[in-house]
N, C-alpha and C. Protein backbone atom coordinates (compact mmCIF):
# COMPACT_ATOMS: atom_id res chain seq x y z
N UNK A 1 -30.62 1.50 -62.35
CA UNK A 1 -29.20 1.84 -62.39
C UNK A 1 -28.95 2.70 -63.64
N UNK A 2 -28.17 3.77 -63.33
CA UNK A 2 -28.16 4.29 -64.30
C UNK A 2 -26.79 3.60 -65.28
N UNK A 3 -26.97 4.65 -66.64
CA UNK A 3 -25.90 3.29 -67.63
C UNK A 3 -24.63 4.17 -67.95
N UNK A 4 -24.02 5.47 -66.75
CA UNK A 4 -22.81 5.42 -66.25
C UNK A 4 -22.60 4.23 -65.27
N UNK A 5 -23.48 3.79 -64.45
CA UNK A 5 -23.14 3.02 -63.72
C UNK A 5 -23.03 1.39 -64.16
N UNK A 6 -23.89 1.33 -65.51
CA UNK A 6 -23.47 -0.23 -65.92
C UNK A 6 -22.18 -1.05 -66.36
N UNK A 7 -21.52 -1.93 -65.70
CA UNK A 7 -20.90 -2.69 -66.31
C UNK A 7 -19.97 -3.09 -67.61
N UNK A 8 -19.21 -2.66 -68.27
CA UNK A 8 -18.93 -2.54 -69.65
C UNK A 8 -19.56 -4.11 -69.99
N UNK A 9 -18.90 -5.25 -69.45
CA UNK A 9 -19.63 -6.47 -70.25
C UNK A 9 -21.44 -6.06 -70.06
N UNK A 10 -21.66 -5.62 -69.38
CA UNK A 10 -23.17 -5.77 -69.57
C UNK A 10 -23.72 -4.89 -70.30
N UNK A 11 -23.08 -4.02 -70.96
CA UNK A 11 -23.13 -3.20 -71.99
C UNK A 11 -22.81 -3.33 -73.20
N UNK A 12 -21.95 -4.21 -73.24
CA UNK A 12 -21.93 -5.03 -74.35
C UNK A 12 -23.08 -6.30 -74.96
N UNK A 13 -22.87 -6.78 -73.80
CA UNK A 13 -23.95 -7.81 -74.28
C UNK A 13 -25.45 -7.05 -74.66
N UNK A 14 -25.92 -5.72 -73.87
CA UNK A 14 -26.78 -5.24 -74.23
C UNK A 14 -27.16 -4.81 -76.22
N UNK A 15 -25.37 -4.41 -76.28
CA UNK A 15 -25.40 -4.13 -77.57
C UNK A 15 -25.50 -5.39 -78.04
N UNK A 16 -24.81 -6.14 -78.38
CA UNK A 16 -25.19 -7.54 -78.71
C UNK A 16 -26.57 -7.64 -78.84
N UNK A 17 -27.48 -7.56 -78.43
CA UNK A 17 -28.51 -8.20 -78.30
C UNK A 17 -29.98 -6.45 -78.96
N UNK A 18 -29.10 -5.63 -79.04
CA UNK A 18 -29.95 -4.65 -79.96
C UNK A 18 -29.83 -3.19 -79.68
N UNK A 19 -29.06 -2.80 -78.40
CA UNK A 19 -29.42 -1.69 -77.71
C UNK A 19 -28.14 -0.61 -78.20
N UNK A 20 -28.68 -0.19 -79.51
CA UNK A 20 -27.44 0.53 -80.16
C UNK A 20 -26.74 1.65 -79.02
N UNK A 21 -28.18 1.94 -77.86
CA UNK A 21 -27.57 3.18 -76.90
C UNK A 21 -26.25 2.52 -76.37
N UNK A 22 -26.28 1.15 -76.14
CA UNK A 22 -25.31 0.36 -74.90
C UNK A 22 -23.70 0.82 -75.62
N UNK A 23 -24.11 0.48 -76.59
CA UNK A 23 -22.34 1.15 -77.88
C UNK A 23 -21.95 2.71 -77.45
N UNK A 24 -23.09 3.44 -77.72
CA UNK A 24 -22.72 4.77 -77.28
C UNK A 24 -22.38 4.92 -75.77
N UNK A 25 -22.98 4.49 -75.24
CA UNK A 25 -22.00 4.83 -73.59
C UNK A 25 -20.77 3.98 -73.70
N UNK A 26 -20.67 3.32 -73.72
CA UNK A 26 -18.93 2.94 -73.64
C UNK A 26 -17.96 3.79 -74.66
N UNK A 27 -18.80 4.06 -75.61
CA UNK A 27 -18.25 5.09 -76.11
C UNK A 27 -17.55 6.16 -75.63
N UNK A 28 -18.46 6.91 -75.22
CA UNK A 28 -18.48 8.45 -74.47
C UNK A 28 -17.79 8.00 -73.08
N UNK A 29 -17.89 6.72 -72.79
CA UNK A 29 -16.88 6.41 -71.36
C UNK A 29 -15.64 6.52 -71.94
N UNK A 30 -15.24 5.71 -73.20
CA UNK A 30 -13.52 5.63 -73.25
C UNK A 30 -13.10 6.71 -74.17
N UNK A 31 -14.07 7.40 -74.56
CA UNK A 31 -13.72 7.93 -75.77
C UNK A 31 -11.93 8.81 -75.79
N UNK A 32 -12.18 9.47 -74.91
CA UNK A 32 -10.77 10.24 -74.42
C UNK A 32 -9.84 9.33 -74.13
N UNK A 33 -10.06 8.12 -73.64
CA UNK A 33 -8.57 7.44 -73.40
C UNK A 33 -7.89 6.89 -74.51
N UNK A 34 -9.42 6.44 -75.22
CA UNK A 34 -8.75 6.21 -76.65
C UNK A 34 -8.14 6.55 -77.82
N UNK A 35 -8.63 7.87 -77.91
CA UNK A 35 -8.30 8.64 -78.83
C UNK A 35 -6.83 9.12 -78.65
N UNK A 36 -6.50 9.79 -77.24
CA UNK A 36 -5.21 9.89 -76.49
C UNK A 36 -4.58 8.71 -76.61
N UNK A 37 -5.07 7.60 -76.35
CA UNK A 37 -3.68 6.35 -76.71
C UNK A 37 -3.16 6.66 -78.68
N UNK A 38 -4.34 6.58 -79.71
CA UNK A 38 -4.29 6.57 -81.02
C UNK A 38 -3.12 7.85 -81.16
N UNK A 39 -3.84 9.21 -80.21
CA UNK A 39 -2.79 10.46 -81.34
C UNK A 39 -1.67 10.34 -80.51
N UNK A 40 -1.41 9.82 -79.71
CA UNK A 40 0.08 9.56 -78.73
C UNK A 40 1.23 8.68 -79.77
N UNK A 41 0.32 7.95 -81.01
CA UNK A 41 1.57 7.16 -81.48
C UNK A 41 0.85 7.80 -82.63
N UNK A 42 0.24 8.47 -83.81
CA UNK A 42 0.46 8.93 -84.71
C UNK A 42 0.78 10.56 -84.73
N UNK A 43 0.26 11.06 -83.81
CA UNK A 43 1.07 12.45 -83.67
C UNK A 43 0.34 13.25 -84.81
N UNK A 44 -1.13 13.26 -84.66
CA UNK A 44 -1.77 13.79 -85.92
C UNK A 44 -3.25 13.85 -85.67
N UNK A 45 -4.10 14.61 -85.75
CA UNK A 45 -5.30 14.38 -85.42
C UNK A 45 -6.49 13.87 -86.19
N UNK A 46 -5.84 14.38 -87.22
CA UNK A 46 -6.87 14.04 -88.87
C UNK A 46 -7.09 12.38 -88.90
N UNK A 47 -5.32 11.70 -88.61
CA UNK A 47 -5.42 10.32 -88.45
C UNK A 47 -5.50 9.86 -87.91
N UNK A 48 -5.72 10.44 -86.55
CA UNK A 48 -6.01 9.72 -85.22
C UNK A 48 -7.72 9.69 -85.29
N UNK A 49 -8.44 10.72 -85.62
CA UNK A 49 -9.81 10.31 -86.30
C UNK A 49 -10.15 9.46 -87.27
N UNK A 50 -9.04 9.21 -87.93
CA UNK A 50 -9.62 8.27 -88.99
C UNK A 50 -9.18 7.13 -88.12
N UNK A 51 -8.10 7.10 -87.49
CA UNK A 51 -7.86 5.56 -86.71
C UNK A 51 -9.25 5.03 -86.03
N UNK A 52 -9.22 6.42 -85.16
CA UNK A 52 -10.88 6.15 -83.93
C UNK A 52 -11.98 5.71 -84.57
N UNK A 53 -12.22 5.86 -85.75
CA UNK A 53 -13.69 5.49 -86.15
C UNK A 53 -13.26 3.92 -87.10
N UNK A 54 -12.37 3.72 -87.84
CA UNK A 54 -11.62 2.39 -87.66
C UNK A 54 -11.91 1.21 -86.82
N UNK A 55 -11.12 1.93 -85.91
CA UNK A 55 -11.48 0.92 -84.65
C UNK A 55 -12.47 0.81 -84.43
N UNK A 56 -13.70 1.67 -83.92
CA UNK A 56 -15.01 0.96 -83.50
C UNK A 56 -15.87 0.49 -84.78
N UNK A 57 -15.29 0.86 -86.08
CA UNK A 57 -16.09 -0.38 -87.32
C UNK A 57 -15.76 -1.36 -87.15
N UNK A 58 -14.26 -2.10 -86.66
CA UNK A 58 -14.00 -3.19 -86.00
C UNK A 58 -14.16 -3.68 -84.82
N UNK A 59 -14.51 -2.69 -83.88
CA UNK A 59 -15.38 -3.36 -82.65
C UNK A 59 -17.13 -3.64 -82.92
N UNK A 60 -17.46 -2.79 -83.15
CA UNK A 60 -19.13 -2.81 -84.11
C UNK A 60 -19.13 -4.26 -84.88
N UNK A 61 -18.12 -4.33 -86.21
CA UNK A 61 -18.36 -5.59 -86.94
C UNK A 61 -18.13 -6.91 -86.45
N UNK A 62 -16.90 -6.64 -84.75
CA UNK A 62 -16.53 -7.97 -84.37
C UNK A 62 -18.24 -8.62 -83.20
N UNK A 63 -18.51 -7.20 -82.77
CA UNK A 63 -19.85 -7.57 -81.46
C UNK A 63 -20.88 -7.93 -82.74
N UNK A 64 -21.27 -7.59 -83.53
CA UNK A 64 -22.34 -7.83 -84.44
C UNK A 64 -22.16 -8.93 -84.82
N UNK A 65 -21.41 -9.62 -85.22
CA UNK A 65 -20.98 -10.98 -86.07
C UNK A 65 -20.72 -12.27 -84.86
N UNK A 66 -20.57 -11.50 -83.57
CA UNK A 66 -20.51 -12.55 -82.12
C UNK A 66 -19.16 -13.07 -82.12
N UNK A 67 -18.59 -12.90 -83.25
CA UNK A 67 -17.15 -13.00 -83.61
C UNK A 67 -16.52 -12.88 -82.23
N UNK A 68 -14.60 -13.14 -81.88
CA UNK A 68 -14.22 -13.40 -80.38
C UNK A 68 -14.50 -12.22 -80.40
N UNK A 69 -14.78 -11.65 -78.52
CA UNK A 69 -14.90 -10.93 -77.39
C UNK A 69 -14.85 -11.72 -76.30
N UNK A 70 -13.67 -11.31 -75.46
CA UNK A 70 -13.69 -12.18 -74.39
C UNK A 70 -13.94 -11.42 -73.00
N UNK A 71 -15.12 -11.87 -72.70
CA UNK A 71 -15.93 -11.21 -71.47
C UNK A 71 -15.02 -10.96 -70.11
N UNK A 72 -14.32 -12.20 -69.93
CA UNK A 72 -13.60 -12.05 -68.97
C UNK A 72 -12.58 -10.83 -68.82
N UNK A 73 -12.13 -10.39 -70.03
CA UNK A 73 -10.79 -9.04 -70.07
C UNK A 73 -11.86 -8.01 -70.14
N UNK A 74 -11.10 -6.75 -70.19
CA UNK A 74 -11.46 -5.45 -70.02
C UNK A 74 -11.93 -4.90 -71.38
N UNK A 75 -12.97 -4.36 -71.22
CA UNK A 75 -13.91 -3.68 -72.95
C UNK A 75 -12.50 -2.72 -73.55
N UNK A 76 -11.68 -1.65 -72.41
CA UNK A 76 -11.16 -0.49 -72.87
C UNK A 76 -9.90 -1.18 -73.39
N UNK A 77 -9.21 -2.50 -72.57
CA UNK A 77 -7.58 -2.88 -73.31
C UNK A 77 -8.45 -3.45 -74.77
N UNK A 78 -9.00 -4.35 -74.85
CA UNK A 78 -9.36 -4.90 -76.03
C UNK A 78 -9.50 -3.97 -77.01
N UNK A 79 -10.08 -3.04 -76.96
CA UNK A 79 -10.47 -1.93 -78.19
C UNK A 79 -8.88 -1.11 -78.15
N UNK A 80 -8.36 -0.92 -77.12
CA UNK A 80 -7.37 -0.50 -77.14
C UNK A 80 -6.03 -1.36 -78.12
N UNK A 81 -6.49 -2.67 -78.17
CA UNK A 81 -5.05 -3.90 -78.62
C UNK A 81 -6.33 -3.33 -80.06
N UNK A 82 -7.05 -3.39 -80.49
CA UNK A 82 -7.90 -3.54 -81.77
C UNK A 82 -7.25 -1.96 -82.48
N UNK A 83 -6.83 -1.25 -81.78
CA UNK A 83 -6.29 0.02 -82.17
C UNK A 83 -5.07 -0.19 -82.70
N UNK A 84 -4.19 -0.25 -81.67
CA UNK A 84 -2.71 -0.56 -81.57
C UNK A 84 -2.83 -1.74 -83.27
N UNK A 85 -3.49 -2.80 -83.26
CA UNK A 85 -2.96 -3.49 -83.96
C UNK A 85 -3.13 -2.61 -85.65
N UNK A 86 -4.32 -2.05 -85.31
CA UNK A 86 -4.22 -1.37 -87.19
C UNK A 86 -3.22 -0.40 -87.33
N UNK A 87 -2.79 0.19 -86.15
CA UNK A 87 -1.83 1.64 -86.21
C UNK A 87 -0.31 0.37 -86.66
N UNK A 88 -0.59 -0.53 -86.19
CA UNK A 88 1.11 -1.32 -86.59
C UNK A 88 0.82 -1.50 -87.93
N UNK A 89 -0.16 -2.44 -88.14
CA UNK A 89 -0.32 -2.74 -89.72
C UNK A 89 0.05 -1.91 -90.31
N UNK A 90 -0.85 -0.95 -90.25
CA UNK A 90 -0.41 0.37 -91.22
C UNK A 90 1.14 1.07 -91.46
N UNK A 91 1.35 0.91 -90.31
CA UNK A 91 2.81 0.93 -89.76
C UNK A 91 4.09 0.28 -90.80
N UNK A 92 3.46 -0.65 -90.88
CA UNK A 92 4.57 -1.62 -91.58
C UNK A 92 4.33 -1.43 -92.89
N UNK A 93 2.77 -1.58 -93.33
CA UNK A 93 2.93 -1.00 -94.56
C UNK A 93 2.94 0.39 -95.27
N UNK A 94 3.14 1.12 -94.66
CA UNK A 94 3.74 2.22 -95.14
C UNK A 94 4.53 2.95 -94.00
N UNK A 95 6.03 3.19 -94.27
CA UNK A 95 7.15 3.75 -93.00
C UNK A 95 7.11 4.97 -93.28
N UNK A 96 5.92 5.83 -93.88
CA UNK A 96 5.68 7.40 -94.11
C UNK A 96 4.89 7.58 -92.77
N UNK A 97 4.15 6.89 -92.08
CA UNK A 97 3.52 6.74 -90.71
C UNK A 97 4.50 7.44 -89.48
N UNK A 98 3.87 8.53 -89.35
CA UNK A 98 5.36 8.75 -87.56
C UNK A 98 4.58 8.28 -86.41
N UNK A 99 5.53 7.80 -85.75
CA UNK A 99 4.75 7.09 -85.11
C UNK A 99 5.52 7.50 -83.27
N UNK A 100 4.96 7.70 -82.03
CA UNK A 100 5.58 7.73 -80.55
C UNK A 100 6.38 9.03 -81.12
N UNK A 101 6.08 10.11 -81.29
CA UNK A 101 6.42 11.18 -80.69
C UNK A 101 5.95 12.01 -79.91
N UNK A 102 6.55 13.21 -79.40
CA UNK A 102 5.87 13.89 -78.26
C UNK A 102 5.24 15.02 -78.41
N UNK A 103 3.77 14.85 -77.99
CA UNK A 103 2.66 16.26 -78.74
C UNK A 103 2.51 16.50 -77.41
N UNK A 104 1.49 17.54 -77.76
CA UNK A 104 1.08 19.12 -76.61
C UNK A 104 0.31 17.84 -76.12
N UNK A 105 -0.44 17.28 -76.13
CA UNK A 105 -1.56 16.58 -75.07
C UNK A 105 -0.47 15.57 -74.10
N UNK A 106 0.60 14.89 -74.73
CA UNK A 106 1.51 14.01 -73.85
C UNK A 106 2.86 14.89 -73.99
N UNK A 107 3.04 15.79 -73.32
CA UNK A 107 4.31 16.71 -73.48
C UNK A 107 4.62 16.19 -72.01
N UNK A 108 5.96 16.36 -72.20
CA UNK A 108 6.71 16.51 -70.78
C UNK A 108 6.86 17.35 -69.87
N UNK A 109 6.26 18.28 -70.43
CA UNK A 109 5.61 19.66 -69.68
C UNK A 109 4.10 19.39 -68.95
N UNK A 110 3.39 18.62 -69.35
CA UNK A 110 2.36 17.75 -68.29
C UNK A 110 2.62 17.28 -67.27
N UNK A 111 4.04 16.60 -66.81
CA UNK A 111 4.48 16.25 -65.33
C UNK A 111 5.87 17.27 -64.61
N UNK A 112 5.77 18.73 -65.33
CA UNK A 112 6.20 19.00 -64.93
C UNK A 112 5.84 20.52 -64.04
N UNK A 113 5.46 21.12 -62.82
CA UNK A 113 4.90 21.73 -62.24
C UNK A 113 5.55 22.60 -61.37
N UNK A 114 5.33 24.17 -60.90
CA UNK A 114 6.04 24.62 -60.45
C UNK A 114 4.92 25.86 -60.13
N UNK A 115 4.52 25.62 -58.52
CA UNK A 115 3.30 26.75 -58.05
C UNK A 115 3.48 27.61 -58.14
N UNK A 116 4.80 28.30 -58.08
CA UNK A 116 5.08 29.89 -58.47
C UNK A 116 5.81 30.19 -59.46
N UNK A 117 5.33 29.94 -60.90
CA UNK A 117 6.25 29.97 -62.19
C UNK A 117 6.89 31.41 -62.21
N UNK A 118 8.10 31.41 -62.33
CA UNK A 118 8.81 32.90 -62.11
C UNK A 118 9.54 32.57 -63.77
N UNK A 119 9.82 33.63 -64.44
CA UNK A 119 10.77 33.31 -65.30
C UNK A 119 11.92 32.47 -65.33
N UNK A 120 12.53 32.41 -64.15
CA UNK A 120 13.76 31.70 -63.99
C UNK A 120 13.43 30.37 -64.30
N UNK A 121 12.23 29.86 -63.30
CA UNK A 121 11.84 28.39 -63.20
C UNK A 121 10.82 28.07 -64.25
N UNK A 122 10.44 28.72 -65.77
CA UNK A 122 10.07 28.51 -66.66
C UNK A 122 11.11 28.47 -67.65
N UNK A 123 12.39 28.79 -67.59
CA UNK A 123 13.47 28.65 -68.34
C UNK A 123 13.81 27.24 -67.90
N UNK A 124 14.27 27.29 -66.29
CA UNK A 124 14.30 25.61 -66.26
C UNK A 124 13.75 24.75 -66.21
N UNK A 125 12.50 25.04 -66.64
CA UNK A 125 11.34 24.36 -66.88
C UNK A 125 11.44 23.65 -68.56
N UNK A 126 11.65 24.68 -69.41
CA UNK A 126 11.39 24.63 -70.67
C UNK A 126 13.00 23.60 -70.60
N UNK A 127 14.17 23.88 -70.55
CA UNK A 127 15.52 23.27 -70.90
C UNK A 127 15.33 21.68 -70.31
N UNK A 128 14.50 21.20 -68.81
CA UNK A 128 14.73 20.41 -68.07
C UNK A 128 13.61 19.34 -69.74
N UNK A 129 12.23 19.78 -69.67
CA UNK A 129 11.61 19.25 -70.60
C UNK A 129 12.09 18.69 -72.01
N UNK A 130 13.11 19.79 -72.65
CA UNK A 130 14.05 19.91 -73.75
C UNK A 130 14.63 18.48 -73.67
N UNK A 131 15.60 18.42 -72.30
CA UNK A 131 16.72 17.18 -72.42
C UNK A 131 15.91 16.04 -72.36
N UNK A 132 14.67 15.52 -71.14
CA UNK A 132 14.02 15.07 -71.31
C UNK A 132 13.31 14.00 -72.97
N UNK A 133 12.63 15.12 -73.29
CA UNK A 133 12.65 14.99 -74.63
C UNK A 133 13.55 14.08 -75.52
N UNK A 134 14.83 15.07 -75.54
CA UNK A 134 16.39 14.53 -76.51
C UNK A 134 16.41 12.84 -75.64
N UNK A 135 16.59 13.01 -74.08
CA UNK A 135 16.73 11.64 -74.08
C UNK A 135 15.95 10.33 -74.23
N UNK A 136 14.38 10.77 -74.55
CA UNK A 136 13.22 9.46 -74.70
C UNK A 136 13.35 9.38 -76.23
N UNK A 137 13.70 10.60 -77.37
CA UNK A 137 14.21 10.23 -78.30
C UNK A 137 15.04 9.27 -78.68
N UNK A 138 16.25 9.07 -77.65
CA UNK A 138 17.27 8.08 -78.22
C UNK A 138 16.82 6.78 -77.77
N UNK A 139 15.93 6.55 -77.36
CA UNK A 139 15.43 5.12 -76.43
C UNK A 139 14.77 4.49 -77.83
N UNK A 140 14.93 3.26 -77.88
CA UNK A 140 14.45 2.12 -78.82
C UNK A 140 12.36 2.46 -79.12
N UNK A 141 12.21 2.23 -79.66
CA UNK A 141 10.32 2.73 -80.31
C UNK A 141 9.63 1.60 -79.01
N UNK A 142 9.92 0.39 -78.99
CA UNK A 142 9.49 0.08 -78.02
C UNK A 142 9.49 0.36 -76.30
N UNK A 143 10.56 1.28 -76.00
CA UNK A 143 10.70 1.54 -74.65
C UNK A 143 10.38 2.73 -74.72
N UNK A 144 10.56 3.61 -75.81
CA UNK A 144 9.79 5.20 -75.65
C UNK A 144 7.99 5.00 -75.80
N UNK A 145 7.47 3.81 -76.58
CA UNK A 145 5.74 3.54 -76.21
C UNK A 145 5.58 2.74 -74.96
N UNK A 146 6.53 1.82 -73.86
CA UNK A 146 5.56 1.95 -72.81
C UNK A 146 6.12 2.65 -72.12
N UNK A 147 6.90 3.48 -72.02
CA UNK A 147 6.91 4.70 -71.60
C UNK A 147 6.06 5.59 -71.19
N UNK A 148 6.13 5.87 -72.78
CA UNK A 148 4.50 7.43 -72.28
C UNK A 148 3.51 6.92 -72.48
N UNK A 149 3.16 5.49 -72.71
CA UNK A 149 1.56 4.72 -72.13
C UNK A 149 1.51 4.64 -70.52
N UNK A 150 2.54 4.46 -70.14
CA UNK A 150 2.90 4.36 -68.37
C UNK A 150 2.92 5.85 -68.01
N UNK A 151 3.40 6.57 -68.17
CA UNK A 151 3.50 8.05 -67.74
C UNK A 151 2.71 9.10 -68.38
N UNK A 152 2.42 9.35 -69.12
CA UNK A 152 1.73 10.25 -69.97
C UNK A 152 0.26 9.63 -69.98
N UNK A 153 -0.06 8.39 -70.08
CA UNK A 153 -1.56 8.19 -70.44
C UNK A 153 -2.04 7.25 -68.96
N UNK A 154 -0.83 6.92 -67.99
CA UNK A 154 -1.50 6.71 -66.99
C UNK A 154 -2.00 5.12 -67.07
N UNK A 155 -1.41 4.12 -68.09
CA UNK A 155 -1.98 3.14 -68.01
C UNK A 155 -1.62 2.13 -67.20
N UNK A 156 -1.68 1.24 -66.89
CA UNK A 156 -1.17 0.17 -65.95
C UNK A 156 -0.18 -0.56 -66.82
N UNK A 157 0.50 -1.56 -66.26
CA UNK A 157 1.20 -2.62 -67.02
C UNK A 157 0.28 -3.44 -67.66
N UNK A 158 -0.50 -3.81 -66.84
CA UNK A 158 -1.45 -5.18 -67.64
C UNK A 158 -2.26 -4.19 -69.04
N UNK A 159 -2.81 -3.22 -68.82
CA UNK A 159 -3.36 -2.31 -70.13
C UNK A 159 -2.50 -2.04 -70.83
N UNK A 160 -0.96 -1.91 -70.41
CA UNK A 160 -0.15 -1.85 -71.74
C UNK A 160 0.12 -2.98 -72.46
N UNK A 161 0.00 -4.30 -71.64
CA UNK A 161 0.54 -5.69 -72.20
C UNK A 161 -0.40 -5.86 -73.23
N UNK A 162 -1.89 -5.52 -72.87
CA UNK A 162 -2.57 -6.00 -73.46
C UNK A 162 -3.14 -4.95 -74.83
N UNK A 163 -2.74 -3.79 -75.13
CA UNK A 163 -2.62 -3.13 -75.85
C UNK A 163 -1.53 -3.07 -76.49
N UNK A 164 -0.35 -3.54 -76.59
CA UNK A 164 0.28 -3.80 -77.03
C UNK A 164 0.94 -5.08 -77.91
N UNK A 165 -0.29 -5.95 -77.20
CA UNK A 165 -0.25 -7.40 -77.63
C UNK A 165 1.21 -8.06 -77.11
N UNK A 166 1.68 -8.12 -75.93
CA UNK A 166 2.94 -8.80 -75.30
C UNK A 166 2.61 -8.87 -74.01
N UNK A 167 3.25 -10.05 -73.24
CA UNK A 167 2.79 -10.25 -71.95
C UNK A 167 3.47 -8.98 -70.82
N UNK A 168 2.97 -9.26 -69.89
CA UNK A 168 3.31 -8.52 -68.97
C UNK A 168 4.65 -7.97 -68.70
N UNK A 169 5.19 -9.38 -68.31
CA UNK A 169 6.97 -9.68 -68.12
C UNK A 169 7.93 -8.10 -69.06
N UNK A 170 7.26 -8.88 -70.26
CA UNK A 170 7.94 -7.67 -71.18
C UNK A 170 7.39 -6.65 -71.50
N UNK A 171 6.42 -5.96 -70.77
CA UNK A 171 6.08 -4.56 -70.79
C UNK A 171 7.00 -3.92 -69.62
N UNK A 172 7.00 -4.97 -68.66
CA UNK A 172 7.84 -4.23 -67.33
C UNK A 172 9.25 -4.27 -67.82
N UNK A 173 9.66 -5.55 -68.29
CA UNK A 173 11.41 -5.63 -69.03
C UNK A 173 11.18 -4.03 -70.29
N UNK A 174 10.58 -4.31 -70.68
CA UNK A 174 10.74 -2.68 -71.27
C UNK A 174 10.32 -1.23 -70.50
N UNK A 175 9.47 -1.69 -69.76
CA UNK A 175 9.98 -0.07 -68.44
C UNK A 175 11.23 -0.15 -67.99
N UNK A 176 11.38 -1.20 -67.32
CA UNK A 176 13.09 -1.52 -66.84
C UNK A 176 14.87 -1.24 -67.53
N UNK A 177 14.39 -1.22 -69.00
CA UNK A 177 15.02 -0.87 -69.63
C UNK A 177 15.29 0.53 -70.46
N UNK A 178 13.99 0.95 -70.13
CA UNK A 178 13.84 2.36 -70.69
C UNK A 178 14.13 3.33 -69.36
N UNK A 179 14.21 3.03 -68.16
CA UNK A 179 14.39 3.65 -66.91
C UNK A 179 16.58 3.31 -67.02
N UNK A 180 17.20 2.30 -67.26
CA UNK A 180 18.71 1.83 -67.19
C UNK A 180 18.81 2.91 -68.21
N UNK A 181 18.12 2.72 -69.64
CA UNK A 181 19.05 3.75 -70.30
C UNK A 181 18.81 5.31 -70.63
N UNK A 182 18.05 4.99 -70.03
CA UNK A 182 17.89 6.54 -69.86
C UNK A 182 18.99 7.13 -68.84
N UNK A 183 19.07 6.67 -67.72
CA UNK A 183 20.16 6.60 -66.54
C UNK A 183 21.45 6.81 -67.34
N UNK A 184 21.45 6.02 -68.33
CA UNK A 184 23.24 5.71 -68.82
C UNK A 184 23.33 7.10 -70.09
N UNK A 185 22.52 7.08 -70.74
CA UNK A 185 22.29 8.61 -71.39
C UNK A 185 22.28 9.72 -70.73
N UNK A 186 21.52 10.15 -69.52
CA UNK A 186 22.21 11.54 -68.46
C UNK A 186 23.81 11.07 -68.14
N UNK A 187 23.44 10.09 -67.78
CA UNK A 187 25.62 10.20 -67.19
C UNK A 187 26.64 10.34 -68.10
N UNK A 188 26.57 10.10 -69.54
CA UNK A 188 26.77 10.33 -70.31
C UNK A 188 27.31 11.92 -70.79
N UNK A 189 25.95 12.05 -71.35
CA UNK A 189 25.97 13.35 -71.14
C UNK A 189 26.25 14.54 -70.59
N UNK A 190 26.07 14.21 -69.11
CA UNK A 190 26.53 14.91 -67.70
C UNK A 190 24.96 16.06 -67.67
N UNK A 191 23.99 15.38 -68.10
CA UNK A 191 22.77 16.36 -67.54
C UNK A 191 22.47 15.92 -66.17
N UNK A 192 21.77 17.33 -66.37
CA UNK A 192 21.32 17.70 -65.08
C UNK A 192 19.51 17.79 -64.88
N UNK A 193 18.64 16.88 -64.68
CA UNK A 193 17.68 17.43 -64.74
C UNK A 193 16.92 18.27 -63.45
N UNK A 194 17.78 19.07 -62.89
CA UNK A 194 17.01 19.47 -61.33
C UNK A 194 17.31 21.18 -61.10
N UNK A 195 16.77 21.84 -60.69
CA UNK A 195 16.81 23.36 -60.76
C UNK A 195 18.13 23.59 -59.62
């Protein structure tokens, strides 16, 4: 079998047990999702590298030491919650950290598409993205991150719960709530997001 095709726990335990290659493929498997979750909430690349290699000295020192790993959950949420949790730490201790804003890799211009871009429909392209924008701005830090973890990075609820360190219930009570006020912010306003 080849070792795209292995197992993440069995790739782990491989590492566990000596096979420094078994680290590098899960590596090079998540590497992009991870890094994209990290620069999605620091908005920086310099520190989103220093986050990424962070994190796997703490996945490295937790598999080496046999320290918890729990076989039963998923290799990518776990390293993913092992992320999330230093980006908060850091977070808290120092509020110079920006944190859930919107870059070129998670732009709102990623779900937004138009097969025959004419000038017209790149103007309302660019304005529709604009309000967009203004309105995930005014949404609370917690409903604008599972937000664009749900839309922009494509994750599930249970990968956000668990990257986020909160149960389920309230990853969806915070989609649910970031979908109401967003609603009550266009009516508000009186936007329009449609050509």
């Amino acid at each position: 079998m080849a070792k795209s095709q292995v197992p993440d726990s069995v790739l782990v335990q491989m590492y566990i047990s000596g096979n420094e290659d078994a680290l590098a493929t899960l590596i090079n498997r998540y590497q992009s999702r991870i890094f994209g979750f990290i620069y999605s909430k620091v908005n920086d690349r310099d520190i989103a590298d220093d986050y990424f290699q962070e994190t796997f000295i703490r996945v490295i020192n937790t598999l080496k030491s046999k320290k918890y790993y729990d076989e039963k959950g998923k290799f990518l949420s776990w390293v993913l919650r092992i992320a999330n949790n230093l980006i908060v730490d850091d977070f808290r201790k120092n509020k110079n950290i920006k944190m859930l804003r919107d870059t070129e890799e998670f732009s709102i211009f990623s779900i937004i598409k138009d097969a025959t871009p004419s000038v017209e429909s790149n103007l309302i392209s660019t304005q529709i993205g604009y309000d967009l924008r203004k309105i995930i701005e005014e949404l609370p830090l917690d409903q604008q991150e599972v937000l664009k973890m749900r839309f922009f990075q494509e994750m599930t609820f249970k990968e956000i719960s668990e990257a986020t360190n909160v149960s389920m219930n309230t990853s969806l009570g915070r989609m649910r709530y970031a979908i109401n006020n967003m609603r009550k912010i266009i009516e508000k306003n009186q936007i329009y997001l449609t050509a």
